[in-house]
PDB file of N, CA and C in Angstrom:
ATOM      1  N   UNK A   1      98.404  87.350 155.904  1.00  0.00           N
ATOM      2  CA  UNK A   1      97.714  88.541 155.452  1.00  0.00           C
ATOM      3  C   UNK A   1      98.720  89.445 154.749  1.00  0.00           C
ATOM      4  N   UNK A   2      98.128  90.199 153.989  1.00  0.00           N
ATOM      5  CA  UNK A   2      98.959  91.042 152.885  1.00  0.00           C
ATOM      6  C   UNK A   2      99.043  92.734 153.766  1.00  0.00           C
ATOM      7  N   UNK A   3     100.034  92.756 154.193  1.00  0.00           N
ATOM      8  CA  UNK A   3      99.993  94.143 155.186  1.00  0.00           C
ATOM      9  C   UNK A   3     100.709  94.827 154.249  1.00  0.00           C
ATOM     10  N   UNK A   4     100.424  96.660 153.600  1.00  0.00           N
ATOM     11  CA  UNK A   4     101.067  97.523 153.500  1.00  0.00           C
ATOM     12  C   UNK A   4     100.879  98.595 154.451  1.00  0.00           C
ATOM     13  N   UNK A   5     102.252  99.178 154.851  1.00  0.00           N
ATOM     14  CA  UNK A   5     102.567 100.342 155.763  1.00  0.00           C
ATOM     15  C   UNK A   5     103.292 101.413 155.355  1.00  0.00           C
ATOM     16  N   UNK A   6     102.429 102.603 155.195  1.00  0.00           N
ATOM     17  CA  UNK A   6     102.746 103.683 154.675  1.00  0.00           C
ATOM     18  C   UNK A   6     103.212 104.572 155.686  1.00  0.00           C
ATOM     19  N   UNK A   7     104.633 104.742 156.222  1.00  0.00           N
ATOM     20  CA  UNK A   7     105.441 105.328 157.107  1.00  0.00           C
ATOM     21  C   UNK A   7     106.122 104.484 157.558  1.00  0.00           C
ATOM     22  N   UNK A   8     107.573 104.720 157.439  1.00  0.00           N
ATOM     23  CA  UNK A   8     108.470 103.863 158.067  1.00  0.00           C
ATOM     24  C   UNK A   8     109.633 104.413 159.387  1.00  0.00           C
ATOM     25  N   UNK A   9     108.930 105.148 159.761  1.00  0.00           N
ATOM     26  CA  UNK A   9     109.710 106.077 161.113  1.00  0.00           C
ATOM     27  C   UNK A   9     109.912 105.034 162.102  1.00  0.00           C
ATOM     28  N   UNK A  10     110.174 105.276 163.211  1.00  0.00           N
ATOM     29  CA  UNK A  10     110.578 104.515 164.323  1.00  0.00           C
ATOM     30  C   UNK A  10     109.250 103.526 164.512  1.00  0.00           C
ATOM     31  N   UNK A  11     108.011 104.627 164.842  1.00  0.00           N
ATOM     32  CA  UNK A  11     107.149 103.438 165.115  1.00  0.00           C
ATOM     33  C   UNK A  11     106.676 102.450 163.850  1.00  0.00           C
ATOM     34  N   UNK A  12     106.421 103.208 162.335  1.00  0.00           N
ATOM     35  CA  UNK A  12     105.814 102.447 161.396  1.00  0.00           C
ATOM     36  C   UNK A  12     106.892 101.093 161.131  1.00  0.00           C
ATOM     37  N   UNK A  13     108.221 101.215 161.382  1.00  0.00           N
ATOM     38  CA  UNK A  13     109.390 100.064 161.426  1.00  0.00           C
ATOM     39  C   UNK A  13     109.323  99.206 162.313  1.00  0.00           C
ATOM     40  N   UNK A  14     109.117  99.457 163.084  1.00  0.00           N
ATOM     41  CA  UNK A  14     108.951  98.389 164.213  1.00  0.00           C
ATOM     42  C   UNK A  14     107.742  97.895 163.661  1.00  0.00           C
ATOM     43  N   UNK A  15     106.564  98.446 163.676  1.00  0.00           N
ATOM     44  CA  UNK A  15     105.361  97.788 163.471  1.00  0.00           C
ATOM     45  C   UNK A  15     105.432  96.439 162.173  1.00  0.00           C
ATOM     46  N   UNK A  16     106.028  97.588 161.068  1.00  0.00           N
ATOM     47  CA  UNK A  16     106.077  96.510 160.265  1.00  0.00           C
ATOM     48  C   UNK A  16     107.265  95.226 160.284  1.00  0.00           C
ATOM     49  N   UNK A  17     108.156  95.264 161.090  1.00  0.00           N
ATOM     50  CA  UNK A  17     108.999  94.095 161.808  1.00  0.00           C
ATOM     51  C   UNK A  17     108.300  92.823 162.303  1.00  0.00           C
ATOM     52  N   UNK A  18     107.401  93.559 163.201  1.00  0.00           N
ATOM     53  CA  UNK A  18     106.822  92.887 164.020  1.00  0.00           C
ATOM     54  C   UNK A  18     106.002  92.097 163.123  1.00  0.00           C
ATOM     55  N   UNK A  19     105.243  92.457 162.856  1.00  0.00           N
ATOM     56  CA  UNK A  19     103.798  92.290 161.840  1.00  0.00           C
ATOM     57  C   UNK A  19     104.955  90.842 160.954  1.00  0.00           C
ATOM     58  N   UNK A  20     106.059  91.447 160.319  1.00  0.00           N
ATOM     59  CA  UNK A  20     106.664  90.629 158.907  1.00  0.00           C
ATOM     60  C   UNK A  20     107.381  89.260 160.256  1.00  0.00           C
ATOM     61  N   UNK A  21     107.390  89.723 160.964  1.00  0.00           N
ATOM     62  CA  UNK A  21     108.034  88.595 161.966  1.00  0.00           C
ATOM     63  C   UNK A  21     107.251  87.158 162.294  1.00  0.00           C
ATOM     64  N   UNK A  22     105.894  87.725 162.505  1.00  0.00           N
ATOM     65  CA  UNK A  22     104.529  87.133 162.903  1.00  0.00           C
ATOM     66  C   UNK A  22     104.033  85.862 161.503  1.00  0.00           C
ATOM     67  N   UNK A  23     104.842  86.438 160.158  1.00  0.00           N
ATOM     68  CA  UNK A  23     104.772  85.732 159.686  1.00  0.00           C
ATOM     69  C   UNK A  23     103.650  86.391 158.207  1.00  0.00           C
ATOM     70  N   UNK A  24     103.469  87.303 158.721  1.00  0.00           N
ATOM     71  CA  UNK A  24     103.040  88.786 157.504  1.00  0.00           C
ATOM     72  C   UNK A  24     103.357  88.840 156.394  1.00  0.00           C
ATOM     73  N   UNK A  25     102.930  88.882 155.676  1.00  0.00           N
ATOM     74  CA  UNK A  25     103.435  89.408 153.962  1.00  0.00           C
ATOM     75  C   UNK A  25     103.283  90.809 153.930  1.00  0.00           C
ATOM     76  N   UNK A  26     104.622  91.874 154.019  1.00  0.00           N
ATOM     77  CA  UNK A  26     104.400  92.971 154.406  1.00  0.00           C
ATOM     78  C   UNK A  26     105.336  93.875 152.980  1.00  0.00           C
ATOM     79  N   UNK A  27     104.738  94.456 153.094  1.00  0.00           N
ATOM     80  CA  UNK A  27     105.363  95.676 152.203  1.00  0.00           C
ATOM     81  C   UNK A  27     105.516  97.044 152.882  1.00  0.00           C
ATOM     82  N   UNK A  28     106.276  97.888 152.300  1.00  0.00           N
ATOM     83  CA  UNK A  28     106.375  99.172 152.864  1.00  0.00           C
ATOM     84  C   UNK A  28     106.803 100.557 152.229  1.00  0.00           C
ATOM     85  N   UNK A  29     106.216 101.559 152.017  1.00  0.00           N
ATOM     86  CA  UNK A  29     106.431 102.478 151.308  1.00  0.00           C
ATOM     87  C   UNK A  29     106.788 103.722 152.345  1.00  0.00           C
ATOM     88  N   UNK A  30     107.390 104.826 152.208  1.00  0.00           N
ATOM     89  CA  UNK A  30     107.694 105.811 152.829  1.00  0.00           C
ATOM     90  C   UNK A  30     108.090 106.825 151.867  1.00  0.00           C
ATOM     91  N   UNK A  31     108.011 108.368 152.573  1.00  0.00           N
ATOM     92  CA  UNK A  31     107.960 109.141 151.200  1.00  0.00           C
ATOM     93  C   UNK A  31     109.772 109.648 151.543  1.00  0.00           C
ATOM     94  N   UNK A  32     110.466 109.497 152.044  1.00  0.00           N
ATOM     95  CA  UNK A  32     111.837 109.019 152.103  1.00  0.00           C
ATOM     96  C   UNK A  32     111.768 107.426 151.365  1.00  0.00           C
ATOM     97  N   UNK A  33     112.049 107.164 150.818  1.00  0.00           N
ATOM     98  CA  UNK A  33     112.583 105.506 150.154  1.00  0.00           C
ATOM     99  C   UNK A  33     113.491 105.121 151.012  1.00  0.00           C
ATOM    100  N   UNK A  34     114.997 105.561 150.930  1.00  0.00           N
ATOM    101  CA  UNK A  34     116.150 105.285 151.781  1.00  0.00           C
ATOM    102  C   UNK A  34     115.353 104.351 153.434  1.00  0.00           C
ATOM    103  N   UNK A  35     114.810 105.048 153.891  1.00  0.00           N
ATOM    104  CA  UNK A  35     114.129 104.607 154.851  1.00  0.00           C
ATOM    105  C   UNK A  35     113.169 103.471 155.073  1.00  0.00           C
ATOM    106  N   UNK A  36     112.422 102.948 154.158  1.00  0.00           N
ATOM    107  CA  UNK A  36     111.935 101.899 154.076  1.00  0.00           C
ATOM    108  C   UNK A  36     112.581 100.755 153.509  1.00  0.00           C
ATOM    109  N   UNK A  37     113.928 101.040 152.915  1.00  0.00           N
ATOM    110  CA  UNK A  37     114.751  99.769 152.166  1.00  0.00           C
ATOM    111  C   UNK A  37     115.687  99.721 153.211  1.00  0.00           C
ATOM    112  N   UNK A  38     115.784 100.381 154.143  1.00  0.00           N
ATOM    113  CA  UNK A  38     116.856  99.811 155.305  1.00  0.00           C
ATOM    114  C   UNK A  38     115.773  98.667 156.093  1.00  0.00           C
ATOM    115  N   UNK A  39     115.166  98.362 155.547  1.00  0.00           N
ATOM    116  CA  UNK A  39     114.011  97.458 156.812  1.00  0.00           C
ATOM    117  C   UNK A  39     114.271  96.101 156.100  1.00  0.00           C
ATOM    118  N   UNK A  40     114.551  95.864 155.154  1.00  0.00           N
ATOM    119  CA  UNK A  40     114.566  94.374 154.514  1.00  0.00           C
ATOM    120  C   UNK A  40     113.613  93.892 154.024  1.00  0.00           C
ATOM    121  N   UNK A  41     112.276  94.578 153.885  1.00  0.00           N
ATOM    122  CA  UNK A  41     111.103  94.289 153.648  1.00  0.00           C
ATOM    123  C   UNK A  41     110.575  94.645 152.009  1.00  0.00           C
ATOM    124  N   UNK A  42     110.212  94.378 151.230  1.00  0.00           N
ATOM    125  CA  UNK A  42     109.899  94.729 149.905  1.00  0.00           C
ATOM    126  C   UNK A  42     109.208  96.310 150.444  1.00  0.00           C
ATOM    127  N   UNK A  43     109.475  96.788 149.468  1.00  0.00           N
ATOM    128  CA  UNK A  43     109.420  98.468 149.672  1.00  0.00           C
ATOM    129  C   UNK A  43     108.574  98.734 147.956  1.00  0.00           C
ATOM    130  N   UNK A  44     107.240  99.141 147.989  1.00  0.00           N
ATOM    131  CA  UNK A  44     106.236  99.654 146.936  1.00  0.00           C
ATOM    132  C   UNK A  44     106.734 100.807 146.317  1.00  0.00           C
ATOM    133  N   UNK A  45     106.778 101.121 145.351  1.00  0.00           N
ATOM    134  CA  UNK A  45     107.622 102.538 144.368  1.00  0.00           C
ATOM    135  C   UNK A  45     106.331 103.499 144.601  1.00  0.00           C
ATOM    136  N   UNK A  46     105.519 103.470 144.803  1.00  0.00           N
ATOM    137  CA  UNK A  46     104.577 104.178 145.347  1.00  0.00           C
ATOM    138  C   UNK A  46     103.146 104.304 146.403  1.00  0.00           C
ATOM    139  N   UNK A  47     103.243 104.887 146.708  1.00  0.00           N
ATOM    140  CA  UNK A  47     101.933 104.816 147.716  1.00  0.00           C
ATOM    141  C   UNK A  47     100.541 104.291 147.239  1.00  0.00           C
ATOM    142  N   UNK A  48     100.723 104.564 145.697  1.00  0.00           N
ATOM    143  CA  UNK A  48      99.274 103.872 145.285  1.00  0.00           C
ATOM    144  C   UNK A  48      99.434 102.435 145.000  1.00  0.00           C
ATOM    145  N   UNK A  49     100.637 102.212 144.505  1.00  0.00           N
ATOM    146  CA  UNK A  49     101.129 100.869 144.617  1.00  0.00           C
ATOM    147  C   UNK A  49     100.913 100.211 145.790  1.00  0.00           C
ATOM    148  N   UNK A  50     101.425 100.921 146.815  1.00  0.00           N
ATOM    149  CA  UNK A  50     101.139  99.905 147.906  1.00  0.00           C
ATOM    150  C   UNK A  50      99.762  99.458 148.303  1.00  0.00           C
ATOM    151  N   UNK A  51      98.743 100.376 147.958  1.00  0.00           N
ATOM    152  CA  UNK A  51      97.156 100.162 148.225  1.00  0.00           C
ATOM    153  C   UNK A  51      96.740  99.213 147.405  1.00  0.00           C
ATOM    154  N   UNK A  52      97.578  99.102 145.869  1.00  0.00           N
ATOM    155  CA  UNK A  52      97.201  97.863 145.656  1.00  0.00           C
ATOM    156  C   UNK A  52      97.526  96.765 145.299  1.00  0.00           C
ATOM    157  N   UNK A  53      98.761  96.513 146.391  1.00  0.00           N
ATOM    158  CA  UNK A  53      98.869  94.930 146.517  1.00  0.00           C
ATOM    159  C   UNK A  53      98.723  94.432 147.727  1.00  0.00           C
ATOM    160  N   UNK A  54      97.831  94.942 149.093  1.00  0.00           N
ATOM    161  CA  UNK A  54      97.483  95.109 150.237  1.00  0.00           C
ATOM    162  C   UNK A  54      96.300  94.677 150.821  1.00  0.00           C
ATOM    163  N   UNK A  55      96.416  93.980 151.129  1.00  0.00           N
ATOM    164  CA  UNK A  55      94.553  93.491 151.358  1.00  0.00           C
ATOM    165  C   UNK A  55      94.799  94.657 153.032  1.00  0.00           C
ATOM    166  N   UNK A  56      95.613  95.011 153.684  1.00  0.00           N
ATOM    167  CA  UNK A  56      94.802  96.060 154.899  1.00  0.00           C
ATOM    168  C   UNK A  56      96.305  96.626 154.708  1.00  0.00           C
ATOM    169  N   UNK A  57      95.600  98.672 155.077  1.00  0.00           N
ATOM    170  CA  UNK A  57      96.868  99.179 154.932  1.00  0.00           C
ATOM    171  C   UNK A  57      96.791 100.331 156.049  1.00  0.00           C
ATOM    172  N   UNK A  58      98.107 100.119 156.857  1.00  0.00           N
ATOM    173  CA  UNK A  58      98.511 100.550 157.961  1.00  0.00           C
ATOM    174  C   UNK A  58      99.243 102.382 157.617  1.00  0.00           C
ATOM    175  N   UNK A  59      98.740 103.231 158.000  1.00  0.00           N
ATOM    176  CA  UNK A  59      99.284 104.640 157.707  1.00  0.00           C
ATOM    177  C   UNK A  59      99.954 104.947 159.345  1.00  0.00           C
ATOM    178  N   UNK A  60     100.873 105.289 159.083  1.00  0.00           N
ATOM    179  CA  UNK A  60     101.479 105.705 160.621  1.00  0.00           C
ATOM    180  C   UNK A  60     102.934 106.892 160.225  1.00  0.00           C
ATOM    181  N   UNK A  61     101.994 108.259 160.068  1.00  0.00           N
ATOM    182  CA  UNK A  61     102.544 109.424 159.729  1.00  0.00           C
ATOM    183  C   UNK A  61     102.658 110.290 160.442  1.00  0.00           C
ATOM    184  N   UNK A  62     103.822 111.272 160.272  1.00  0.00           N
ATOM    185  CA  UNK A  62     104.405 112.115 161.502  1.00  0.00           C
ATOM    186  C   UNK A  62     103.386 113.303 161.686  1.00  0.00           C
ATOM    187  N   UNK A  63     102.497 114.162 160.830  1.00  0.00           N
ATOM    188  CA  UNK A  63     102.288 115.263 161.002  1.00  0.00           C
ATOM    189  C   UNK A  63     100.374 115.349 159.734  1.00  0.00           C
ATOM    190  N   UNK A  64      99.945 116.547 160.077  1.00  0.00           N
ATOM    191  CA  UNK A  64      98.599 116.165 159.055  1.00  0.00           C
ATOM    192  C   UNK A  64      99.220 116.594 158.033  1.00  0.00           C
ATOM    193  N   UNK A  65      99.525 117.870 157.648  1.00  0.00           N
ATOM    194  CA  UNK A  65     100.405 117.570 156.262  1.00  0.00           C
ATOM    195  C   UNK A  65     101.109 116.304 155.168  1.00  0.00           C
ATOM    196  N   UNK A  66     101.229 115.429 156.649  1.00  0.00           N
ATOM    197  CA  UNK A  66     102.165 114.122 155.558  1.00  0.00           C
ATOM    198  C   UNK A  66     100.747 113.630 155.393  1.00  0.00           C
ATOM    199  N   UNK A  67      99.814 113.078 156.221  1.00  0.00           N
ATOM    200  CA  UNK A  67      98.974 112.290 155.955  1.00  0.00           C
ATOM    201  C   UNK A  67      98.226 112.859 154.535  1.00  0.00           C
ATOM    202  N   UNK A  68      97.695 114.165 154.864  1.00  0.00           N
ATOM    203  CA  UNK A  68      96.762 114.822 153.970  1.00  0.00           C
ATOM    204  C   UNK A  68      97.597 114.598 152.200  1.00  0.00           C
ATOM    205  N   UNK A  69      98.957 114.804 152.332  1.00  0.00           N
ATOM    206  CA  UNK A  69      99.552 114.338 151.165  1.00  0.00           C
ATOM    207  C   UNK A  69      99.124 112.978 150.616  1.00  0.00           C
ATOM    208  N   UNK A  70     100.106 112.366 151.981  1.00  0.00           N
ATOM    209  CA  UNK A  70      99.915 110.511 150.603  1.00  0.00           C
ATOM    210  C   UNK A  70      98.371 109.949 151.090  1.00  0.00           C
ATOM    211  N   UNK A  71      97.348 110.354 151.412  1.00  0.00           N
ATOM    212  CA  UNK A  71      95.848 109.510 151.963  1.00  0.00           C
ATOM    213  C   UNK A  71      95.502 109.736 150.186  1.00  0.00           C
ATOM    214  N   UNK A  72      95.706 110.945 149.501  1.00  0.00           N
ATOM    215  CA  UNK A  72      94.999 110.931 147.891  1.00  0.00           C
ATOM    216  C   UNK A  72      95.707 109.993 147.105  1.00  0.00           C
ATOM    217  N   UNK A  73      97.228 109.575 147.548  1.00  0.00           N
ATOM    218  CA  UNK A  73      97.765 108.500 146.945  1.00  0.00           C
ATOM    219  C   UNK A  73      97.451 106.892 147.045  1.00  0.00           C
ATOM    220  N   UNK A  74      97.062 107.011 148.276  1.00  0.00           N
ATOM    221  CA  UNK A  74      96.590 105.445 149.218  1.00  0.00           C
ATOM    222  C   UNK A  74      94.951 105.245 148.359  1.00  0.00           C
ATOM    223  N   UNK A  75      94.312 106.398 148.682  1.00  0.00           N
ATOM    224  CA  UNK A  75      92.767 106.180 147.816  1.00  0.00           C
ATOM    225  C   UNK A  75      92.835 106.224 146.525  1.00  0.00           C
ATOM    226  N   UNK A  76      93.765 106.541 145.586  1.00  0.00           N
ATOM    227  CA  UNK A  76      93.882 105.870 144.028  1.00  0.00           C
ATOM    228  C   UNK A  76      94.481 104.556 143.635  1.00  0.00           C
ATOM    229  N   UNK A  77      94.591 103.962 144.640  1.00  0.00           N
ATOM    230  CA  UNK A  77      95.018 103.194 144.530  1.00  0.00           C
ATOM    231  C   UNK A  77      93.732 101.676 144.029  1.00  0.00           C
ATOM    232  N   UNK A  78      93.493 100.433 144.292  1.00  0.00           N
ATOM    233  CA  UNK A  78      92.449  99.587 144.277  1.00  0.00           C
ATOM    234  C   UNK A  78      92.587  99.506 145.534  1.00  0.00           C
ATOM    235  N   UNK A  79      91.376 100.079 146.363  1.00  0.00           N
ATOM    236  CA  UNK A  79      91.128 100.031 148.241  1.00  0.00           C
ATOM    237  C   UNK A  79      89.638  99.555 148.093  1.00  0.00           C
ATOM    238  N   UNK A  80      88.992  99.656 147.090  1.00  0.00           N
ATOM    239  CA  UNK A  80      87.749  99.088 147.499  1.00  0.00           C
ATOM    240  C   UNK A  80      87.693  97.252 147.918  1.00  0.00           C
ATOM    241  N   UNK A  81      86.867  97.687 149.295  1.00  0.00           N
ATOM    242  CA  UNK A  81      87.138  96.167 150.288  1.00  0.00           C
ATOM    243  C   UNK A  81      88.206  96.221 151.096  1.00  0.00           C
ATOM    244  N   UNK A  82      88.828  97.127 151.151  1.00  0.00           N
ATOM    245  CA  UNK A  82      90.312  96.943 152.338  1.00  0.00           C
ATOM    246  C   UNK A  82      89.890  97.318 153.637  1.00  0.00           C
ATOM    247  N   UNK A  83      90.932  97.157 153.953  1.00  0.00           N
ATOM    248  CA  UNK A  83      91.015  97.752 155.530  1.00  0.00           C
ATOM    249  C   UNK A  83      91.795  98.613 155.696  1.00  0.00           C
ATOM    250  N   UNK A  84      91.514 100.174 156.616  1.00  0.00           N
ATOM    251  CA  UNK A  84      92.289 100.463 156.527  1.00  0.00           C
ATOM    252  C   UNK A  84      92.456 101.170 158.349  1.00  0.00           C
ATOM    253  N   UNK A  85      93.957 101.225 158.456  1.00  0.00           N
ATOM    254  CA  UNK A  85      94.334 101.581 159.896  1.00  0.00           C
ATOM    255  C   UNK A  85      94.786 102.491 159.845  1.00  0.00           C
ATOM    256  N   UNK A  86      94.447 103.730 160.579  1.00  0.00           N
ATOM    257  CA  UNK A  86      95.020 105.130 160.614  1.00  0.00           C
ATOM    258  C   UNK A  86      96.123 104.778 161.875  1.00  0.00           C
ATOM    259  N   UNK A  87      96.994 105.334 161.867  1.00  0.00           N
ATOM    260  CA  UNK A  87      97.577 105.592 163.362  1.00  0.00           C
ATOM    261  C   UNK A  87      98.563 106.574 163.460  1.00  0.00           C
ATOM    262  N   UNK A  88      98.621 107.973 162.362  1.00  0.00           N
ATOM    263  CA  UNK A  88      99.528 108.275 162.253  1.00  0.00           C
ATOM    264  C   UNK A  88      99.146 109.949 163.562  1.00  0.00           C
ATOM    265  N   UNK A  89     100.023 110.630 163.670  1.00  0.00           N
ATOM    266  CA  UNK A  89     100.136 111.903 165.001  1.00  0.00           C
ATOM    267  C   UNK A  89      98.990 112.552 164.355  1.00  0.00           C
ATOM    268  N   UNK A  90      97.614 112.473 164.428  1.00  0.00           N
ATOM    269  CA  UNK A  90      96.681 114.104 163.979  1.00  0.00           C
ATOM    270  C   UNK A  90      95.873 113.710 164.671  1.00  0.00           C
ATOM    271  N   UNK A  91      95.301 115.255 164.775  1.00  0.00           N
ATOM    272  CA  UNK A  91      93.861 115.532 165.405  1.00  0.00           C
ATOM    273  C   UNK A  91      92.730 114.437 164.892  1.00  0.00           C
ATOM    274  N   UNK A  92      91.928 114.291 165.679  1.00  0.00           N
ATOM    275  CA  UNK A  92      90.247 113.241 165.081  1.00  0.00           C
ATOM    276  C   UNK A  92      89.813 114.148 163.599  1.00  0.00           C
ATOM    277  N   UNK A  93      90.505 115.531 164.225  1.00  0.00           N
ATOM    278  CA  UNK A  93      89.511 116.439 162.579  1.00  0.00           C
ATOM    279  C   UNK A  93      90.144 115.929 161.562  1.00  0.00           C
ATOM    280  N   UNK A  94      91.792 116.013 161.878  1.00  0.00           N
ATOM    281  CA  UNK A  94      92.215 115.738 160.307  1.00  0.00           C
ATOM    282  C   UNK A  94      91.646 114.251 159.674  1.00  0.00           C
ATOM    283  N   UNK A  95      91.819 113.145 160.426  1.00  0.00           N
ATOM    284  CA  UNK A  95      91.192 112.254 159.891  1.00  0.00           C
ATOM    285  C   UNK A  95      89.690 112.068 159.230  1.00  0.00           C
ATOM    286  N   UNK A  96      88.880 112.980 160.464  1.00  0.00           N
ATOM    287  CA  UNK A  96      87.703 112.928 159.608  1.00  0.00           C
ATOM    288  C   UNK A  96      87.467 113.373 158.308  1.00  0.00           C
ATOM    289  N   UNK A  97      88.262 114.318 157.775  1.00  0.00           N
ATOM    290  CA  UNK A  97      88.414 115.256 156.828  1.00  0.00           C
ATOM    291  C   UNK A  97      88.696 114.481 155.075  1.00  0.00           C
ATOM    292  N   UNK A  98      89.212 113.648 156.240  1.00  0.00           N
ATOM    293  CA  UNK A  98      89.794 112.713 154.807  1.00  0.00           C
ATOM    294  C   UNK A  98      88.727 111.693 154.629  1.00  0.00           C
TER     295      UNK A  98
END
């Protein structure tokens, strides 16, 4: 499966380790860069990029501010038919919102 993961903090790194370990085709974008190219993993030049070379895309962001930022980048992307996994720190509102 074609996994992109938009956050590469402690947990979105591990996740996507794991995931690329399992045998994943994983990509990874972060709005630090530095941070997602320490992972070894192909790293997307942008967030809309990553939505579209992703058949399901994993968000795992520190705060609603970050999310509310890159979610308008993730949805310009080609997402129609994806999957997508929230898991990043916000309230149920902020997500619904989006």
């Amino acid at each position: 499966m074609k996994i992109g993961i938009a956050g590469t903090g402690r947990m979105g790194a591990a996740i996507a380790q794991r995931l690329a370990g399992l045998g994943h085709e994983v990509k990874v974008w972060n709005r630090t860069a530095e941070k997602a190219r320490g992972l070894g993993l192909e790293v997307a030049d942008s967030a809309t990029r990553l939505a579209d070379i992703s058949e399901t895309l994993i968000s795992i962001l520190t705060d609603a501010p970050a999310l509310e930022s890159v979610y308008g980048q993730l949805l310009a992307g080609d997402v129609k038919g994806k999957l997508f996994i929230e898991m990043s720190t916000v309230r149920p509102e902020t997500e619904r919102r989006l």
